[in-house]
PDB file of N, CA and C in Angstrom:
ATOM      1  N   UNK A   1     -67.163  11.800 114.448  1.00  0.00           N
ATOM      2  CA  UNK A   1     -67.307  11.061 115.687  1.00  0.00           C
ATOM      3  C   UNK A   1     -66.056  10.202 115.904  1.00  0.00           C
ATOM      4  N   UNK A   2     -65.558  10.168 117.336  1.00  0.00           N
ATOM      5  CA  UNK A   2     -64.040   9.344 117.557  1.00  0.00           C
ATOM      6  C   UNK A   2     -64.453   8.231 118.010  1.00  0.00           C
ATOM      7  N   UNK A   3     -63.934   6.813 117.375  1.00  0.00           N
ATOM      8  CA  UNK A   3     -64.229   5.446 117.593  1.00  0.00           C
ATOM      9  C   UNK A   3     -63.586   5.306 119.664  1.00  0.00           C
ATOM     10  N   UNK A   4     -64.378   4.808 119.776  1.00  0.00           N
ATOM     11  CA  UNK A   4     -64.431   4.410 121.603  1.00  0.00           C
ATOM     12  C   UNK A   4     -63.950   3.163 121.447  1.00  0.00           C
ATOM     13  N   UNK A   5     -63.648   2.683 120.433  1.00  0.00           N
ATOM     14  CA  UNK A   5     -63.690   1.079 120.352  1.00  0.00           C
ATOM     15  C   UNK A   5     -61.898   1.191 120.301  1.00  0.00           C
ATOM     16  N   UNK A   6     -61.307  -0.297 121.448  1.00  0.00           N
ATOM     17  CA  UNK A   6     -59.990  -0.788 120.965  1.00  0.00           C
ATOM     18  C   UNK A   6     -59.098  -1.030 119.976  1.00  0.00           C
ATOM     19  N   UNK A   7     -57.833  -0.821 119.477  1.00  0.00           N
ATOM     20  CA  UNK A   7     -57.821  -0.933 118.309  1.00  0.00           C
ATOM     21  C   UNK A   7     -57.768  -2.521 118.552  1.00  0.00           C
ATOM     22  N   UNK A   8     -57.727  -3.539 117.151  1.00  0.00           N
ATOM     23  CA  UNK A   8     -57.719  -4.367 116.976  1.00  0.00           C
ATOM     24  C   UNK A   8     -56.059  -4.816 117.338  1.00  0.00           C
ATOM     25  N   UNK A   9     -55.162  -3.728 117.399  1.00  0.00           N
ATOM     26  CA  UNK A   9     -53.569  -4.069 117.914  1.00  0.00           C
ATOM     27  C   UNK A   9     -53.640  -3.621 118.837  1.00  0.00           C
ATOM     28  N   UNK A  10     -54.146  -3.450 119.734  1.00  0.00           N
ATOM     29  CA  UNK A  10     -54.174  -3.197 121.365  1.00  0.00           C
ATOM     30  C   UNK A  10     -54.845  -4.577 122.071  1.00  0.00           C
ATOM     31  N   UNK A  11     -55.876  -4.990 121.660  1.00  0.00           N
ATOM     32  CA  UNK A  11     -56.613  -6.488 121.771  1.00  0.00           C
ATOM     33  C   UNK A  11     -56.077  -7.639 121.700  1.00  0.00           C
ATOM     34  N   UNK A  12     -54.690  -7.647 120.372  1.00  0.00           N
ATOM     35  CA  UNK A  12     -54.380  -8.897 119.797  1.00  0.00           C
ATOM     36  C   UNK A  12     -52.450  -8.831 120.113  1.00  0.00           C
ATOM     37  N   UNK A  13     -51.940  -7.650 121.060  1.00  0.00           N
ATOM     38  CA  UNK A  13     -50.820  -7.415 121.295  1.00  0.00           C
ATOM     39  C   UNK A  13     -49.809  -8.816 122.193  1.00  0.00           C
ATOM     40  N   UNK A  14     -48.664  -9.113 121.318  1.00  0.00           N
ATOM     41  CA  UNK A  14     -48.099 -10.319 121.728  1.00  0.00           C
ATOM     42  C   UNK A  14     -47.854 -10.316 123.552  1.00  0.00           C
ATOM     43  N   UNK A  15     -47.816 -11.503 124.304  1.00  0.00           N
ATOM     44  CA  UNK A  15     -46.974 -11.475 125.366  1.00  0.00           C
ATOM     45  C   UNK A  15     -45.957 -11.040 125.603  1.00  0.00           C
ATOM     46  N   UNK A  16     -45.501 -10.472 127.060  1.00  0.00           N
ATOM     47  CA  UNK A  16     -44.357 -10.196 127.063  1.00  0.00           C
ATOM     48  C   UNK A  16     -43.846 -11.419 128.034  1.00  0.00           C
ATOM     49  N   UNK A  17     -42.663 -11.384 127.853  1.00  0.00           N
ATOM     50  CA  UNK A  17     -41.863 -12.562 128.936  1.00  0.00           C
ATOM     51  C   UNK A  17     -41.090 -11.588 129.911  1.00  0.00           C
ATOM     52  N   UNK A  18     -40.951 -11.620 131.139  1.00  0.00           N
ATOM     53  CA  UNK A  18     -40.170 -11.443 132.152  1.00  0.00           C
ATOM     54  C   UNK A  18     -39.884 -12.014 132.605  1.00  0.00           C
ATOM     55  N   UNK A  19     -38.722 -11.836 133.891  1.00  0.00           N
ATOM     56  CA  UNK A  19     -37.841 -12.459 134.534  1.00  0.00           C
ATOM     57  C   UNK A  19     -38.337 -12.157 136.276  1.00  0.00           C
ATOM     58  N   UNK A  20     -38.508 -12.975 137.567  1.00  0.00           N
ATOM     59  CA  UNK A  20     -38.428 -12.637 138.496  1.00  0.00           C
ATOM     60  C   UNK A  20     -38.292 -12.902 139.879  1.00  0.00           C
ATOM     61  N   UNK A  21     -37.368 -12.790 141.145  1.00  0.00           N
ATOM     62  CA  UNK A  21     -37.098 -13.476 141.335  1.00  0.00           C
ATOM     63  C   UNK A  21     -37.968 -13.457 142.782  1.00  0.00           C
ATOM     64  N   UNK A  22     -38.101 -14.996 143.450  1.00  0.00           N
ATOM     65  CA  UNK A  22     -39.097 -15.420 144.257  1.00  0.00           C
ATOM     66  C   UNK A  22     -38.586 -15.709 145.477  1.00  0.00           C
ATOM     67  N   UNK A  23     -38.898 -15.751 146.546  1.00  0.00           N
ATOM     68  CA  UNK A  23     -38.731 -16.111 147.661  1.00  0.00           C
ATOM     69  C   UNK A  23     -38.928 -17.582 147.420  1.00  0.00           C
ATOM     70  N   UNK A  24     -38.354 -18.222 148.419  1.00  0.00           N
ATOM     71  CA  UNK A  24     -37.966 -19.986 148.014  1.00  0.00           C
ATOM     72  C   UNK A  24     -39.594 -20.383 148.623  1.00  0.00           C
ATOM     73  N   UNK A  25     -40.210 -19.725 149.684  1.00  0.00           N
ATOM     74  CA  UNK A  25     -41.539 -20.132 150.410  1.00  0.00           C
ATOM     75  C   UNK A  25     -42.621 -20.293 149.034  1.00  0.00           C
ATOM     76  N   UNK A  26     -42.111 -18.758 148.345  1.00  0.00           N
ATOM     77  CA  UNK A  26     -43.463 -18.494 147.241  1.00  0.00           C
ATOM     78  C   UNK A  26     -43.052 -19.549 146.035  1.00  0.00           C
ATOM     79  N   UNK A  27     -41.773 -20.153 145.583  1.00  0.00           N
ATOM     80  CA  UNK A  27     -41.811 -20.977 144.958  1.00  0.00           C
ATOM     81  C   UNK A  27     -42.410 -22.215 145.097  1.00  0.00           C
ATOM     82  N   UNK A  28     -41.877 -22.476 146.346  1.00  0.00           N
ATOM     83  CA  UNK A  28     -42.861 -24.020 146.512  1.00  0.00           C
ATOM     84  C   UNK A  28     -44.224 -23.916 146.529  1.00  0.00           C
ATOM     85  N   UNK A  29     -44.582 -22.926 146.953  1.00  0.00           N
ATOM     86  CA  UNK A  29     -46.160 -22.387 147.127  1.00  0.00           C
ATOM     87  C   UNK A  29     -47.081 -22.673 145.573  1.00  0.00           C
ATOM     88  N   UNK A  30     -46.143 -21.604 144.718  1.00  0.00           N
ATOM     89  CA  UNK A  30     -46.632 -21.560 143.953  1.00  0.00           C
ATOM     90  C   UNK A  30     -46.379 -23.166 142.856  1.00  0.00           C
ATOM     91  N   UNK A  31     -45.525 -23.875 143.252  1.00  0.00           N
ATOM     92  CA  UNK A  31     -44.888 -25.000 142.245  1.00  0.00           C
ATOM     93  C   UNK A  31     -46.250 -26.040 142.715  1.00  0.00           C
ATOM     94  N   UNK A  32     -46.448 -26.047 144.299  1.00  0.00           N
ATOM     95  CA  UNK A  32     -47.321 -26.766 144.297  1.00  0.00           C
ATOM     96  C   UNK A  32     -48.961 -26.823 144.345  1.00  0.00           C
ATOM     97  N   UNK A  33     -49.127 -25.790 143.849  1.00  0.00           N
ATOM     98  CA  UNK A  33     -51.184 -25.366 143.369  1.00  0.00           C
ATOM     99  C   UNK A  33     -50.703 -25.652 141.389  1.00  0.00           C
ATOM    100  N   UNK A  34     -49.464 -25.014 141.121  1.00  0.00           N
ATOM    101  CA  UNK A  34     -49.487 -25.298 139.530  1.00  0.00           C
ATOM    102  C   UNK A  34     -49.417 -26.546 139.569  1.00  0.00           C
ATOM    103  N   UNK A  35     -49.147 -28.005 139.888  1.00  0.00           N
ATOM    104  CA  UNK A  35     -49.268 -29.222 140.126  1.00  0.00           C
ATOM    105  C   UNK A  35     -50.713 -29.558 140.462  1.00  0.00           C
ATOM    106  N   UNK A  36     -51.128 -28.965 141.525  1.00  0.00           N
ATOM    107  CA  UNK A  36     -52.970 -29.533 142.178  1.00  0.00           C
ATOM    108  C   UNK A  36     -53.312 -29.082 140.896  1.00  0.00           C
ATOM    109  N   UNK A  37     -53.320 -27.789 140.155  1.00  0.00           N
ATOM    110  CA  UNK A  37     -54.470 -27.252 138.830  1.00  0.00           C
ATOM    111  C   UNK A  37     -53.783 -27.850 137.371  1.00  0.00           C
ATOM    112  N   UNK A  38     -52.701 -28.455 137.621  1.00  0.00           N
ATOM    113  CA  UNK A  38     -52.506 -29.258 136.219  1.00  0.00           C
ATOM    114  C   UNK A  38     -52.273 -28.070 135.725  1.00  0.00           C
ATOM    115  N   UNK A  39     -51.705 -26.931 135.453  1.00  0.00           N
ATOM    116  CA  UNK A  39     -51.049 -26.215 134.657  1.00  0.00           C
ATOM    117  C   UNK A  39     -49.398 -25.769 135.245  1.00  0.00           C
ATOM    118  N   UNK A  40     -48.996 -25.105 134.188  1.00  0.00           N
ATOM    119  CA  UNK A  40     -47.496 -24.702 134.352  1.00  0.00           C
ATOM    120  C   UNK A  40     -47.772 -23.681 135.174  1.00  0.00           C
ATOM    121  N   UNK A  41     -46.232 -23.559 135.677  1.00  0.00           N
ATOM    122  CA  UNK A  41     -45.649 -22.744 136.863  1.00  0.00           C
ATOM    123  C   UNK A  41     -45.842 -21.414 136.636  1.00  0.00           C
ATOM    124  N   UNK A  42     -45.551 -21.269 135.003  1.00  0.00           N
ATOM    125  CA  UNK A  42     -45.196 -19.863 134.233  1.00  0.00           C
ATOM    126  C   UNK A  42     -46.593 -19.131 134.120  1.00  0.00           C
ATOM    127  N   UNK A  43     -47.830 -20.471 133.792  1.00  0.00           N
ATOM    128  CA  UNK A  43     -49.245 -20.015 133.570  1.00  0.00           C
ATOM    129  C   UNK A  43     -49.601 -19.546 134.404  1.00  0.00           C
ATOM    130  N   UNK A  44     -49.588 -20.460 135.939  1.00  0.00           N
ATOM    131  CA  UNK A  44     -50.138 -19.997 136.977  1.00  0.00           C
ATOM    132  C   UNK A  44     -49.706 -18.526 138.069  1.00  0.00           C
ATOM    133  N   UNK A  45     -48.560 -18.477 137.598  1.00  0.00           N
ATOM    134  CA  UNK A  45     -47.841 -17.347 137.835  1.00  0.00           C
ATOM    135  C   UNK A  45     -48.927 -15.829 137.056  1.00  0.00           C
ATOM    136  N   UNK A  46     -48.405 -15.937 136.255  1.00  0.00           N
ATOM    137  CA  UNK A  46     -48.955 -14.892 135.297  1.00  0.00           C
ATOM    138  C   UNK A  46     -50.783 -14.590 135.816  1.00  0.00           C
ATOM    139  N   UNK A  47     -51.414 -15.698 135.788  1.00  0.00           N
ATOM    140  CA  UNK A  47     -52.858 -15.460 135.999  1.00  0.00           C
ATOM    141  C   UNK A  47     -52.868 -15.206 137.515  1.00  0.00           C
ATOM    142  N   UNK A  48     -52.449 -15.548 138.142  1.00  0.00           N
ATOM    143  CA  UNK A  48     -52.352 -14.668 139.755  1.00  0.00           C
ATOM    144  C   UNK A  48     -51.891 -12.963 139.635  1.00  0.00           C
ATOM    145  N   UNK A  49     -50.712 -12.805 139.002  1.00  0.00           N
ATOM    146  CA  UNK A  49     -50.256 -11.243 139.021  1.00  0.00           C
ATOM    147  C   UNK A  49     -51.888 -10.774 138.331  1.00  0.00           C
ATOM    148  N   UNK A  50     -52.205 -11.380 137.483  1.00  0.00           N
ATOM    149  CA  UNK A  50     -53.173 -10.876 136.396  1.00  0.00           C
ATOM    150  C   UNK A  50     -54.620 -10.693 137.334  1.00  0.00           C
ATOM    151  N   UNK A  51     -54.750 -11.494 137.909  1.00  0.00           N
ATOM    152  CA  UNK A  51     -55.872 -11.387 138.947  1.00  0.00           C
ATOM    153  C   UNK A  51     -55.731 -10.205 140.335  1.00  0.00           C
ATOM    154  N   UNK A  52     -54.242 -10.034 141.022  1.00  0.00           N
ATOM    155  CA  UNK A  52     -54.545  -9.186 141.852  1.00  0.00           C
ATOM    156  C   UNK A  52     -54.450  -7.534 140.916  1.00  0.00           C
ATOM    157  N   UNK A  53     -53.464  -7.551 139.830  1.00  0.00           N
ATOM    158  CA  UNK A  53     -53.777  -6.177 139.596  1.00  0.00           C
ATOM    159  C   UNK A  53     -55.375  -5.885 139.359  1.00  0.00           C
ATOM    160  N   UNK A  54     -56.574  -6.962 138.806  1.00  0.00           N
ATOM    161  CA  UNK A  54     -57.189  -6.397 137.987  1.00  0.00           C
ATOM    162  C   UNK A  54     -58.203  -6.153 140.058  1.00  0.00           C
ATOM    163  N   UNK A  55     -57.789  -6.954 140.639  1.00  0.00           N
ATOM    164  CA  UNK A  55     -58.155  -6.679 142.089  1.00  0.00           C
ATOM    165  C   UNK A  55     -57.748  -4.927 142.631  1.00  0.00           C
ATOM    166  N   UNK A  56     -56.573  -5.303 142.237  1.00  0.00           N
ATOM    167  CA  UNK A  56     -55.839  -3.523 143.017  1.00  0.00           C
ATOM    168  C   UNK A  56     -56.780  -2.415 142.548  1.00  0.00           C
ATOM    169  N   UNK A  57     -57.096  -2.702 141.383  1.00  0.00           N
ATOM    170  CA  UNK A  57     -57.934  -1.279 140.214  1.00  0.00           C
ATOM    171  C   UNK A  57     -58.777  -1.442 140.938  1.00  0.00           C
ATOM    172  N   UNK A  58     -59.661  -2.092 141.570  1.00  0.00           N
ATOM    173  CA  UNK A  58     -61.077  -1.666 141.989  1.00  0.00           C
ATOM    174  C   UNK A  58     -61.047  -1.316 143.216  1.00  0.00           C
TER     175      UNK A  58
END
């Protein structure tokens, strides 16, 4: 029988860092909700891309 299950290095795989560059509107945009939610620029960044792809899939 073939395990269905994740490996445990697919689950626990490091971040990657990228680079990218923004329209000056989407910077301030985004500089100022990471300020209203008390987190970083870099966090709030990331969990938006992270939210519309998991949006696009459905």
């Amino acid at each position: 029988m073939i395990n269905q299950e994740p490996s445990a290095s697919l689950l626990f795989r490091k971040p990657v860092r990228i680079s990218v560059t923004l329209a000056n509107v989407a910077y301030r945009e985004l500089e100022r909700r990471s300020g209203e939610q008390g987190r970083s620029l870099s966090n709030l960044a990331a969990y938006l891309l992270e939210v519309s792809l998991v949006k696009a899939k459905d």
